[in-house]
C-alpha atoms as a PDB file:
ATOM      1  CA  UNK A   1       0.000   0.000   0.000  1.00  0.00           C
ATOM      2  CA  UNK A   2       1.423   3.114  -0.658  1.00  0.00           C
ATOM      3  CA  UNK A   3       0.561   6.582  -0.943  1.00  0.00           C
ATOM      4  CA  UNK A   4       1.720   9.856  -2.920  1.00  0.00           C
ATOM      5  CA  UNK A   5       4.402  11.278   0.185  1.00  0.00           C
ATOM      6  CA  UNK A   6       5.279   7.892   1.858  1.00  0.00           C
ATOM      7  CA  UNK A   7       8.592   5.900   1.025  1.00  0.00           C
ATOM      8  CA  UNK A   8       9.480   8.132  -2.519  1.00  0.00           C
ATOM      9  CA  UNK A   9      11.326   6.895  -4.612  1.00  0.00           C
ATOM     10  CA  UNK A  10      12.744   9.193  -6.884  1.00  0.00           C
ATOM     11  CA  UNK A  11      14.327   8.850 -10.643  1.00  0.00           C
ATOM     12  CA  UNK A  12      17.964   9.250 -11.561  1.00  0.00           C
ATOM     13  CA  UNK A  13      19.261  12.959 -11.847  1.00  0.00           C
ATOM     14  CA  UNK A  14      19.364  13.458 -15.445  1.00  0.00           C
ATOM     15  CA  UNK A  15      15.599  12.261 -16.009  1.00  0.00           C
ATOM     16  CA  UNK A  16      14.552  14.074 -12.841  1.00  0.00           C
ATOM     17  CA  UNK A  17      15.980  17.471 -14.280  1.00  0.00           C
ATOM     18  CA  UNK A  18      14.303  16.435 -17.350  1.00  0.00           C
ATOM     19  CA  UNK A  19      10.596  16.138 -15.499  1.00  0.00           C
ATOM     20  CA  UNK A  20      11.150  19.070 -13.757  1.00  0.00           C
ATOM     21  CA  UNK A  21      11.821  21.222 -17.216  1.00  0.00           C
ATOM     22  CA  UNK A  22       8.884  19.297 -18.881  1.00  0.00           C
ATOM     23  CA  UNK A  23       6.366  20.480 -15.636  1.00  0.00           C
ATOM     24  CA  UNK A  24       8.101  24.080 -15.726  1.00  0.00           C
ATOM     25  CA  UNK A  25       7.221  24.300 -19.596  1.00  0.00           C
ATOM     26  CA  UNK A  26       3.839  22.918 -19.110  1.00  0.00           C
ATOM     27  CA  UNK A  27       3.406  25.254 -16.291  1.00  0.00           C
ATOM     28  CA  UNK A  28       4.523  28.211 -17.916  1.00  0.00           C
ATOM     29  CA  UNK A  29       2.632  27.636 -20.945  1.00  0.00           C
ATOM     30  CA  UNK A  30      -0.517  27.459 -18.716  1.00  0.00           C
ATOM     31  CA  UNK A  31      -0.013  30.222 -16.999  1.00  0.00           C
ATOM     32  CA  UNK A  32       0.057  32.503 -20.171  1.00  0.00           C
ATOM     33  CA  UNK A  33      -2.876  30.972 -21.603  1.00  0.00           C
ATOM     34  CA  UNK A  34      -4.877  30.713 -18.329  1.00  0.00           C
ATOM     35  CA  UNK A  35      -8.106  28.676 -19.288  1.00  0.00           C
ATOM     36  CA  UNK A  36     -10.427  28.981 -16.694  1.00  0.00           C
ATOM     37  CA  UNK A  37     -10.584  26.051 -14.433  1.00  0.00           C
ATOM     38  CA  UNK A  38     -14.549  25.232 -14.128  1.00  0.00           C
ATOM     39  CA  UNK A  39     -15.854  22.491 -11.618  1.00  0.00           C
ATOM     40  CA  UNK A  40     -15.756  20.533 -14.951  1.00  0.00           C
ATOM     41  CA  UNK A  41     -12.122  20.590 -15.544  1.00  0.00           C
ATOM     42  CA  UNK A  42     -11.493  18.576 -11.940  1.00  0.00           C
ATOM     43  CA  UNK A  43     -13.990  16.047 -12.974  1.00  0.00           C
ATOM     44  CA  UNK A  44     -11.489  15.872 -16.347  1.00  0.00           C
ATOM     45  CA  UNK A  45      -8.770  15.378 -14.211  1.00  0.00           C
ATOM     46  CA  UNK A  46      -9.995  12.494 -12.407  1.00  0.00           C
ATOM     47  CA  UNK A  47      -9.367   9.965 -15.574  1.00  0.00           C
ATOM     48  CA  UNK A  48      -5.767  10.958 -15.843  1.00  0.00           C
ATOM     49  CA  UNK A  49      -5.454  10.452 -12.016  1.00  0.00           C
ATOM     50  CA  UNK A  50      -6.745   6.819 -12.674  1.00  0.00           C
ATOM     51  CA  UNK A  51      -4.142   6.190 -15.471  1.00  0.00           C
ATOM     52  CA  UNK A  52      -1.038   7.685 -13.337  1.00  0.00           C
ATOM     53  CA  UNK A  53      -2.560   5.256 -10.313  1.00  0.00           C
ATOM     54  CA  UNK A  54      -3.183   2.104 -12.493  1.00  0.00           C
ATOM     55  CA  UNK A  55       0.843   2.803 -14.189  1.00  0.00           C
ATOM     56  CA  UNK A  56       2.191   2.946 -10.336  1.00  0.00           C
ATOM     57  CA  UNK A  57       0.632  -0.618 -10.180  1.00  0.00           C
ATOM     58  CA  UNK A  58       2.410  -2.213 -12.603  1.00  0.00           C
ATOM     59  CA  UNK A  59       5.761  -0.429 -10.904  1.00  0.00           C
ATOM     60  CA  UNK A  60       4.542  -1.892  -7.550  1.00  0.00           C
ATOM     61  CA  UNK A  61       3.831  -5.583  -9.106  1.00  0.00           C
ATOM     62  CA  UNK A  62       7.406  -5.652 -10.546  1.00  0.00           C
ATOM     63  CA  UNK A  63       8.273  -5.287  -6.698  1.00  0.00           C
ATOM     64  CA  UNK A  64       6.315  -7.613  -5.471  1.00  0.00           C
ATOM     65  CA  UNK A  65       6.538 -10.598  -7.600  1.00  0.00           C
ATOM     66  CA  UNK A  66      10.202  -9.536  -8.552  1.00  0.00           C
ATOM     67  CA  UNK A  67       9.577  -9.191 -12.410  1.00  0.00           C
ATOM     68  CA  UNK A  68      10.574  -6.471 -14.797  1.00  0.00           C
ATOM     69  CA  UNK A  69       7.143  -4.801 -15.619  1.00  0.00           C
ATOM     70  CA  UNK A  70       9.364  -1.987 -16.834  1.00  0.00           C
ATOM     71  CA  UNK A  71      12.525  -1.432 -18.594  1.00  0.00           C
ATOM     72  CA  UNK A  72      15.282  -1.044 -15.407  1.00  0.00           C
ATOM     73  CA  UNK A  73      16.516   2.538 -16.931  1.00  0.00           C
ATOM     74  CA  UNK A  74      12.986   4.193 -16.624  1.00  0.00           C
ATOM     75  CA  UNK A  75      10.988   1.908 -13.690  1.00  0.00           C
ATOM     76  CA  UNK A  76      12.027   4.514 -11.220  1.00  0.00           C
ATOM     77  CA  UNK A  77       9.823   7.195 -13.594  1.00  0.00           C
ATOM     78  CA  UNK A  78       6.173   5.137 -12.541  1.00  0.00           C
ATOM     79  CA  UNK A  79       7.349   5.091  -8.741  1.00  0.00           C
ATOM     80  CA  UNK A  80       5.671   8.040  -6.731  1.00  0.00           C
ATOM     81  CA  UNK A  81       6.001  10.931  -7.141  1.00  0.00           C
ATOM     82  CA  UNK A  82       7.228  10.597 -10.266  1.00  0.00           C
ATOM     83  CA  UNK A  83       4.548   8.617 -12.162  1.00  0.00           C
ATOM     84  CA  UNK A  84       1.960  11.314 -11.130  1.00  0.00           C
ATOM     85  CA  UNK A  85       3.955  14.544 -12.582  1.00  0.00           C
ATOM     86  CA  UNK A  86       4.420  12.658 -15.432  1.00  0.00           C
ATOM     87  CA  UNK A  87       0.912  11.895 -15.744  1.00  0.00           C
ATOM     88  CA  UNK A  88       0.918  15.374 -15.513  1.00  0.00           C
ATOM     89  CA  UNK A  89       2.892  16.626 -17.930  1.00  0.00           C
ATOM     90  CA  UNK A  90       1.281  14.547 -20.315  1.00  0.00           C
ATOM     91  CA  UNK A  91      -2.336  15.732 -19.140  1.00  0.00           C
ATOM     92  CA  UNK A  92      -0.904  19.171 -19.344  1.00  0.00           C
ATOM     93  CA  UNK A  93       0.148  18.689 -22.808  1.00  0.00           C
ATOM     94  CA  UNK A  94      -3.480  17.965 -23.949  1.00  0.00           C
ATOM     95  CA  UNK A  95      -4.433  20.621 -21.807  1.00  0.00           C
ATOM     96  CA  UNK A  96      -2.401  23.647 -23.228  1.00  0.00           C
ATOM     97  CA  UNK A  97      -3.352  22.499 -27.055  1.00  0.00           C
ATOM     98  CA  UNK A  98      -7.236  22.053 -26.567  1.00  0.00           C
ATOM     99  CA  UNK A  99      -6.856  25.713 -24.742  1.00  0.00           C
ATOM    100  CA  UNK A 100      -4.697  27.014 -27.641  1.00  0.00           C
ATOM    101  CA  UNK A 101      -7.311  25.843 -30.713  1.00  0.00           C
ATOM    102  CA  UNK A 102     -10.991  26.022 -29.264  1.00  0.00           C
ATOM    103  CA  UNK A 103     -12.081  29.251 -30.052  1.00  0.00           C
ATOM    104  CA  UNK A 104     -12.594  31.375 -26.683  1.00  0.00           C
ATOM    105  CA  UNK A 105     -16.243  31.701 -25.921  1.00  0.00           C
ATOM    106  CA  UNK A 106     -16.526  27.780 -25.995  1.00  0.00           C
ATOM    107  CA  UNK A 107     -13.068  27.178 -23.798  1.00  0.00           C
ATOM    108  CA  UNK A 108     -15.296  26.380 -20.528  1.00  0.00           C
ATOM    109  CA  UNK A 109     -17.433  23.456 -22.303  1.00  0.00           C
ATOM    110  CA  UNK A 110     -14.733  22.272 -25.012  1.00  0.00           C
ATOM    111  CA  UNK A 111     -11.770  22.251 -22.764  1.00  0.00           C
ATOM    112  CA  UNK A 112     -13.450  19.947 -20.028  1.00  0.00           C
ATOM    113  CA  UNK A 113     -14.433  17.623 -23.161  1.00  0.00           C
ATOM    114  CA  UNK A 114     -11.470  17.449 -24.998  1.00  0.00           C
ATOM    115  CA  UNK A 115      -9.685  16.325 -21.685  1.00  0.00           C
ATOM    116  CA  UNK A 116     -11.747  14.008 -20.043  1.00  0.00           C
ATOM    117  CA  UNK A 117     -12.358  12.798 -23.162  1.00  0.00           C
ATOM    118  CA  UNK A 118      -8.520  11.782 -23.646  1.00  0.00           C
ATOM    119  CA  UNK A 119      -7.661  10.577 -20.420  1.00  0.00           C
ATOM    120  CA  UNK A 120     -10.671   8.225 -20.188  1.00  0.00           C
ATOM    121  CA  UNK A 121      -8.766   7.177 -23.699  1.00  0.00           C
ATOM    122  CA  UNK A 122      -5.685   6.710 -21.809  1.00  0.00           C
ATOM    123  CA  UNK A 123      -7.307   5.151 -18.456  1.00  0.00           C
ATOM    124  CA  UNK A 124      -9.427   2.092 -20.104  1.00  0.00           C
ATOM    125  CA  UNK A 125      -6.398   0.497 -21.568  1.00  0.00           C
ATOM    126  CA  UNK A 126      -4.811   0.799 -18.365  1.00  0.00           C
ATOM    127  CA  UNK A 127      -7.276  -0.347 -16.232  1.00  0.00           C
ATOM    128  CA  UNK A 128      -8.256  -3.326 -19.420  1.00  0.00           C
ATOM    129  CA  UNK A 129      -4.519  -4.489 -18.625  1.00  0.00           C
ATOM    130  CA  UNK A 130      -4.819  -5.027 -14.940  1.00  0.00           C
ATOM    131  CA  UNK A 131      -7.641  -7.293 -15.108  1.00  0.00           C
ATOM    132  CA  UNK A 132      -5.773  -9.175 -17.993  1.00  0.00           C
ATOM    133  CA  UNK A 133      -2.365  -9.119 -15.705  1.00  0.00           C
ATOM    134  CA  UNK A 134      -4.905 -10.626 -13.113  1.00  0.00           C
ATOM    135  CA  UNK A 135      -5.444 -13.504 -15.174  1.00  0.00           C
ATOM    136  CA  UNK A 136      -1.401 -14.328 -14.811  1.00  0.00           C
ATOM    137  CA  UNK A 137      -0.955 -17.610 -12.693  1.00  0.00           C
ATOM    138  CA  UNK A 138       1.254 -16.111 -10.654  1.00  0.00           C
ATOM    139  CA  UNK A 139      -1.660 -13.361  -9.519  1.00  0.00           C
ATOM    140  CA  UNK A 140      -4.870 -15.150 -10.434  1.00  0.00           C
ATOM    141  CA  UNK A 141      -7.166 -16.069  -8.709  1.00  0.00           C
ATOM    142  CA  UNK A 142      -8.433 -12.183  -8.751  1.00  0.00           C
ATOM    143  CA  UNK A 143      -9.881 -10.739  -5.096  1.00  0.00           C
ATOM    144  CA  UNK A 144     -12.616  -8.092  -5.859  1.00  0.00           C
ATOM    145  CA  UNK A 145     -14.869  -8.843  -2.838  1.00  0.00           C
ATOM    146  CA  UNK A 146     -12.930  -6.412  -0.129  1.00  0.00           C
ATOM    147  CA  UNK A 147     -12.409  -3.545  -2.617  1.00  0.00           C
ATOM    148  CA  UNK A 148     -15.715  -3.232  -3.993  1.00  0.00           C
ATOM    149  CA  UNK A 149     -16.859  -3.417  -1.026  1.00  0.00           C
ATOM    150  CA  UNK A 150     -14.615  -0.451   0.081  1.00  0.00           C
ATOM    151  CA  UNK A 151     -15.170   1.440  -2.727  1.00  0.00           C
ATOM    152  CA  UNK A 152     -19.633   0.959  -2.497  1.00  0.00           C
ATOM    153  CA  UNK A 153     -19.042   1.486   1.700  1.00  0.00           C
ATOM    154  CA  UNK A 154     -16.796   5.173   0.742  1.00  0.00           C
ATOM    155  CA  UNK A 155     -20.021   6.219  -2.005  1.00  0.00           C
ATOM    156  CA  UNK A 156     -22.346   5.689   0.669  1.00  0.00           C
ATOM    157  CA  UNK A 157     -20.566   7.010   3.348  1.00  0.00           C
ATOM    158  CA  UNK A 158     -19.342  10.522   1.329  1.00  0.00           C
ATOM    159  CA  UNK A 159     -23.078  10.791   0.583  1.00  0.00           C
ATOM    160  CA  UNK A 160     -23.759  10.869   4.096  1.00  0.00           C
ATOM    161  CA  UNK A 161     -20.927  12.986   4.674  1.00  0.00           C
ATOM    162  CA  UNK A 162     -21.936  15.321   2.533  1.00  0.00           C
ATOM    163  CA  UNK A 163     -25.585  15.407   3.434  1.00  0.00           C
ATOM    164  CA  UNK A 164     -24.321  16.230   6.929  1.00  0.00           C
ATOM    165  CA  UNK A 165     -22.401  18.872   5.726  1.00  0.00           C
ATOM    166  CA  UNK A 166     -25.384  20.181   3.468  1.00  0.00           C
ATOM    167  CA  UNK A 167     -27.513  20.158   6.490  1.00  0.00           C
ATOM    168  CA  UNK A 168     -25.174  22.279   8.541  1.00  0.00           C
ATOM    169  CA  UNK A 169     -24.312  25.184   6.222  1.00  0.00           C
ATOM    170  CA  UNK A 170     -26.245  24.459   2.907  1.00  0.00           C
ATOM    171  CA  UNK A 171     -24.081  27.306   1.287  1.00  0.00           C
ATOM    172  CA  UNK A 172     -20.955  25.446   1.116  1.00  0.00           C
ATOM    173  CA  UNK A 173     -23.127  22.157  -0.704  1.00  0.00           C
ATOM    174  CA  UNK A 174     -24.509  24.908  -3.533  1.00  0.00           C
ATOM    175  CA  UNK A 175     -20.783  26.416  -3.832  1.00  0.00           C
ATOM    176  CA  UNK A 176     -18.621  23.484  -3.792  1.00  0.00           C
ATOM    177  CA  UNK A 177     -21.750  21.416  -5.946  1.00  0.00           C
ATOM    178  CA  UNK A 178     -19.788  17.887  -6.981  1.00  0.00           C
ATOM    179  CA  UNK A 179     -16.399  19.059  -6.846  1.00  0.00           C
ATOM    180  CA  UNK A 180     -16.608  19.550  -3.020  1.00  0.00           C
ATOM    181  CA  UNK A 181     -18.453  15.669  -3.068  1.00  0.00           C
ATOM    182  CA  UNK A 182     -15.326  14.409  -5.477  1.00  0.00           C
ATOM    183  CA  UNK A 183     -12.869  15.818  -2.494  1.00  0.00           C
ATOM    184  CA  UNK A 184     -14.762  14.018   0.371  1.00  0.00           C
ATOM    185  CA  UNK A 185     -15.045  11.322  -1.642  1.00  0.00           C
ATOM    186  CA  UNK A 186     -11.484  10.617  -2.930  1.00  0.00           C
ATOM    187  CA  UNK A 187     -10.465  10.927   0.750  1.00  0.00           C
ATOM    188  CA  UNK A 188     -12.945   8.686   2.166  1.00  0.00           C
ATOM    189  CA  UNK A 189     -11.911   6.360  -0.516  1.00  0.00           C
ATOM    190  CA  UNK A 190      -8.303   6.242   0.576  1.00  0.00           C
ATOM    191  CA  UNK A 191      -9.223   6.339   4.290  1.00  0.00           C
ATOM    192  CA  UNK A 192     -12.210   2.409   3.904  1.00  0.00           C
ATOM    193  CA  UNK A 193      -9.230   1.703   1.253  1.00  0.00           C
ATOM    194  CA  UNK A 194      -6.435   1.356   3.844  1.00  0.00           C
ATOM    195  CA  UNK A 195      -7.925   0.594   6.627  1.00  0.00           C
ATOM    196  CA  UNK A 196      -8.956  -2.598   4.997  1.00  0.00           C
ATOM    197  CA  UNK A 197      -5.976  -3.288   3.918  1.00  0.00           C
ATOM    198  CA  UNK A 198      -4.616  -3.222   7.119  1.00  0.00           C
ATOM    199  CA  UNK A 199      -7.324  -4.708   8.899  1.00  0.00           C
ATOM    200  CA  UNK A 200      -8.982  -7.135   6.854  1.00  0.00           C
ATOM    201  CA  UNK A 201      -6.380  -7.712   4.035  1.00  0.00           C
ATOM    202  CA  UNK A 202      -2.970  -7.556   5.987  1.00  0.00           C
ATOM    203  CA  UNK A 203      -1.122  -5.349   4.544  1.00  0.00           C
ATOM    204  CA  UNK A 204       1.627  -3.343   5.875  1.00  0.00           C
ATOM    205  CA  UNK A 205       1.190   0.902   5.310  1.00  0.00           C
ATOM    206  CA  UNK A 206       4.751   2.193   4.464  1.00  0.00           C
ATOM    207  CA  UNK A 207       3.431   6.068   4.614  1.00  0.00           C
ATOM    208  CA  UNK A 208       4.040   7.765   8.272  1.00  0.00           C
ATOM    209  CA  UNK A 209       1.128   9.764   8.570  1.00  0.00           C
ATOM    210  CA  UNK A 210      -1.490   6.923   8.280  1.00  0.00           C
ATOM    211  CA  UNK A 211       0.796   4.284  10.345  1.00  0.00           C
ATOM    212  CA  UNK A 212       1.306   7.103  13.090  1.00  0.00           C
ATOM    213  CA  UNK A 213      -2.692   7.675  13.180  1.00  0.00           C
ATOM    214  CA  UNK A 214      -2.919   3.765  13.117  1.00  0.00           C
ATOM    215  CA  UNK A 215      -0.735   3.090  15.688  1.00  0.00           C
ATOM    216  CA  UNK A 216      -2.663   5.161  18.034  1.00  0.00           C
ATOM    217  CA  UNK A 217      -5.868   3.549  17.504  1.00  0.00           C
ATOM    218  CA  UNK A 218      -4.149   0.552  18.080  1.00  0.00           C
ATOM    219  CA  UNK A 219      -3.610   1.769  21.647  1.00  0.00           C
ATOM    220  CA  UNK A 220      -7.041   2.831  22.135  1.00  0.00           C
ATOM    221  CA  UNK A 221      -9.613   0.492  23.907  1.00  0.00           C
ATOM    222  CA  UNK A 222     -11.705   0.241  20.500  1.00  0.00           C
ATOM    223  CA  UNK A 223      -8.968  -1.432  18.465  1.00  0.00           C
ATOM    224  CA  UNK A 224     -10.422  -5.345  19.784  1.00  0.00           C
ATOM    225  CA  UNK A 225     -13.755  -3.936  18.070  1.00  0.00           C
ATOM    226  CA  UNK A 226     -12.882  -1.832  15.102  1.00  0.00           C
ATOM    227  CA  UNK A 227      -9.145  -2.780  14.676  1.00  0.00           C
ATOM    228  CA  UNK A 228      -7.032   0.225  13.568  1.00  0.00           C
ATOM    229  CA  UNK A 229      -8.185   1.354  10.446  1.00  0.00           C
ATOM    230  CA  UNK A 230     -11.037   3.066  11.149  1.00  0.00           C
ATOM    231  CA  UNK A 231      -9.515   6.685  13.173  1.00  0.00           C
ATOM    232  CA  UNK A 232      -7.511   7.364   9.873  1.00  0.00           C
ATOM    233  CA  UNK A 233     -10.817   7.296   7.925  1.00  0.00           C
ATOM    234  CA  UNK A 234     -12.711   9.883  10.410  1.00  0.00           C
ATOM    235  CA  UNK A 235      -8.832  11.892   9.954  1.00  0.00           C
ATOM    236  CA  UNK A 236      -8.790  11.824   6.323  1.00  0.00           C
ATOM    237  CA  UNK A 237     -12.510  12.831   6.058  1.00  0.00           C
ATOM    238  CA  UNK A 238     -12.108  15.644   8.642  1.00  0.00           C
ATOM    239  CA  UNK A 239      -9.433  17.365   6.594  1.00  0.00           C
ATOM    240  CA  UNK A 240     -10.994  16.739   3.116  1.00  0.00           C
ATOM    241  CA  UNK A 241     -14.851  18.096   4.674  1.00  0.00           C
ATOM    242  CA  UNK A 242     -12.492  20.861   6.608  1.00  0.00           C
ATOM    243  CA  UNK A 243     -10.928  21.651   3.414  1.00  0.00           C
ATOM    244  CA  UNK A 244     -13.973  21.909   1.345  1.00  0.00           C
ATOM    245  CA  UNK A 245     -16.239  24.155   4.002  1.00  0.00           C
ATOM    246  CA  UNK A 246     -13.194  26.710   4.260  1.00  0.00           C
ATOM    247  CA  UNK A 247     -12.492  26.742   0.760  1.00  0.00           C
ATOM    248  CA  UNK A 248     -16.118  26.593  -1.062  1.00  0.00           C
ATOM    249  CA  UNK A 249     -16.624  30.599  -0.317  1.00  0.00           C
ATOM    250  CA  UNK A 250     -13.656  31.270  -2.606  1.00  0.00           C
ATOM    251  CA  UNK A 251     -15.170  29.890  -5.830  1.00  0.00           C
ATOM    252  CA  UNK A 252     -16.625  32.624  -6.442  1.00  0.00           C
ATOM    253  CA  UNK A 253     -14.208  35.412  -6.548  1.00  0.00           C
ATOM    254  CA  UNK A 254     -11.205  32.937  -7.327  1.00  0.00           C
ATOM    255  CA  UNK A 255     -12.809  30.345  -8.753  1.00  0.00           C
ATOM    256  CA  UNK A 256      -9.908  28.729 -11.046  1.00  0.00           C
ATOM    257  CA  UNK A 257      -7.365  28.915  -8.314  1.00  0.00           C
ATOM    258  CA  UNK A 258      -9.498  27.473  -6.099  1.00  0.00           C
ATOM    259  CA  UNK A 259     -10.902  24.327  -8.241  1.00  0.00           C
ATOM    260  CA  UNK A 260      -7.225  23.816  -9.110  1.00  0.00           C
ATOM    261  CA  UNK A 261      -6.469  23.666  -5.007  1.00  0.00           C
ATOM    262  CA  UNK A 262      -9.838  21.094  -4.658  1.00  0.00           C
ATOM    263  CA  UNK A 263      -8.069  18.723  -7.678  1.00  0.00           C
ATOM    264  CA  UNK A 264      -4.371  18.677  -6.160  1.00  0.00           C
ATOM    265  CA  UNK A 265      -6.090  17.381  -3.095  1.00  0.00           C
ATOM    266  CA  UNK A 266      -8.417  15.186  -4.883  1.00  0.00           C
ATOM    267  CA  UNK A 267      -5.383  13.480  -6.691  1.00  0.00           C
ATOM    268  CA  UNK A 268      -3.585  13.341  -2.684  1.00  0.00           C
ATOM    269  CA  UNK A 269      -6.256  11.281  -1.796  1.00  0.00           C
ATOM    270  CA  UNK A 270      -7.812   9.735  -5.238  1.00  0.00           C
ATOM    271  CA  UNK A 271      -4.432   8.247  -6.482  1.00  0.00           C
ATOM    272  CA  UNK A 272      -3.632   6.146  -3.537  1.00  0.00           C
ATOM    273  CA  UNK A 273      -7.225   4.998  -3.260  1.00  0.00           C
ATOM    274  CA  UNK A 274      -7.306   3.574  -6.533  1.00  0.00           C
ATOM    275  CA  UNK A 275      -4.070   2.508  -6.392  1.00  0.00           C
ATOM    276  CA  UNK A 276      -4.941   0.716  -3.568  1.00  0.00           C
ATOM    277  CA  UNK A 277      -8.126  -0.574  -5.362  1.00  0.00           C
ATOM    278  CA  UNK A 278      -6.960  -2.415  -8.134  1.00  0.00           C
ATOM    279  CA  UNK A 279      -3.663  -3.841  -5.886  1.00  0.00           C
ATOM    280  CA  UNK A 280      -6.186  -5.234  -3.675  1.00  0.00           C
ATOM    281  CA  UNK A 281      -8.357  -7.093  -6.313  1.00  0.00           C
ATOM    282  CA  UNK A 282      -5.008  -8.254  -7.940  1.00  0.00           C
ATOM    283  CA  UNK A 283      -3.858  -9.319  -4.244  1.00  0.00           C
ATOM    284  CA  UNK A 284      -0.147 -11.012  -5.482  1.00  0.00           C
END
């Protein structure tokens, strides 16, 4: 199990100067362009987030059953952080040109389109070649059970989340609209995601935020009952519903630089979860 700031592992120094010139030119172009970032861009994002997810899977299988998935020079390139900024970079890519030839009064429909059109494009294959790996003797027999379980227990429980949070200031619910439900969500994801893992599935956590929260539930009286899982869950929503409540009254005025905050902490929570996902149903 992993997650995008715990155990990094990070490319060689040539290809790492080499990412960080790509993201400062991708960066740079967006910034002179500037195409406004609608509630509909994030949900764009969300594809690409899959396919940077499902390629760190591959990297993590090649650990775990001690095969090369990828070629030794560029493995450490789908390792986090890396495998996400170059998801990035590409993303950006398809980003800057849509902005650059739809013509201006269209740019907040098109743009959204033209992005989440391409990185569903780029996630299906992806996510087509895990269940195929799964059918590899030395993975098979699949385990789906736990994580779809985890991932119909997190939609349930972010709609009750965010019905709560509706109910106590109804504002921040007709601000934040889905965006604000895709944060809570992609958190709460992560959160049922590890804490099976840990607690039903067995698997060790190798980031130090989760194992610290972990390792105090462990001490408290409940862990016999609900194991240790279950206080980084109520952490990782806290922050995410936190995040979106404080946040939601600056969509308004700021509303791009405020969507793009609510999708960098969508992917902090959303690329681990699925990560964790489809690791779980291969379950090497």
């Amino acid at each position: 199990m992993t997650a995008l700031f715990g155990d990094l592992v990070f490319p060689p120094l040539i290809q790492s100067l080499l990412l960080l010139v790509a993201i400062g030119v991708i960066v740079g172009l967006l910034y002179v362009i500037r195409p406004p970032v609608n509630q509909r861009t994030v949900l764009a994002f969300v594809p690409w987030i899959v396919a940077g997810a499902v390629l760190h899977v591959f990297y993590r299988l090649g650990e775990i059953l001690q095969v090369r998935i990828y070629p030794p020079g560029i493995a450490p390139l789908f390792a986090t952080p890396a495998v996400y900024l170059i998801t990035f970079v590409f993303m950006g890519a398809v980003w800057v040109m849509s902005a650059m030839i739809v013509p201006g009064k269209r740019l907040r429909q098109k743009v959204p389109q033209y992005l989440g059109a391409t990185g569903f494009g780029m996630a299906t294959p992806l996510v087509a070649l895990i269940f195929w790996q799964g059918l590899d003797p030395e993975v098979a027999p699949m385990e789906p059970i736990w994580p779809a379980f985890g991932l119909i227990v997190s939609l349930v429980l972010t709609a009750v989340v965010y019905f709560v949070i509706g109910a106590w200031r109804t504002y921040i619910i007709a601000r934040a609209r889905y965006v604000g439900a895709l944060v809570v969500f992609a958190h709460m994801f992560d959160g049922v995601t590890t804490a099976i893992g840990v607690d039903v599935l067995g698997a060790g956590e190798r980031s130090q935020v989760p194992r610290r929260v972990m390792d105090f539930a462990a001490d408290l009286p409940t862990a016999d009952l609900l194991g240790e899982g279950w206080l980084f869950v109520v952490f990782k929503v806290f922050l995410a519903s936190a995040i979106v409540a404080y946040f939601s009254a600056d969509l308004t005025e700021h509303e791009s630089q405020t969507n793009l905050l609510f999708a960098f902490v969508t992917a902090l929570g959303l690329g681990p979860a699925v990560h964790n996902f489809f690791l779980f149903i291969l379950s090497p």
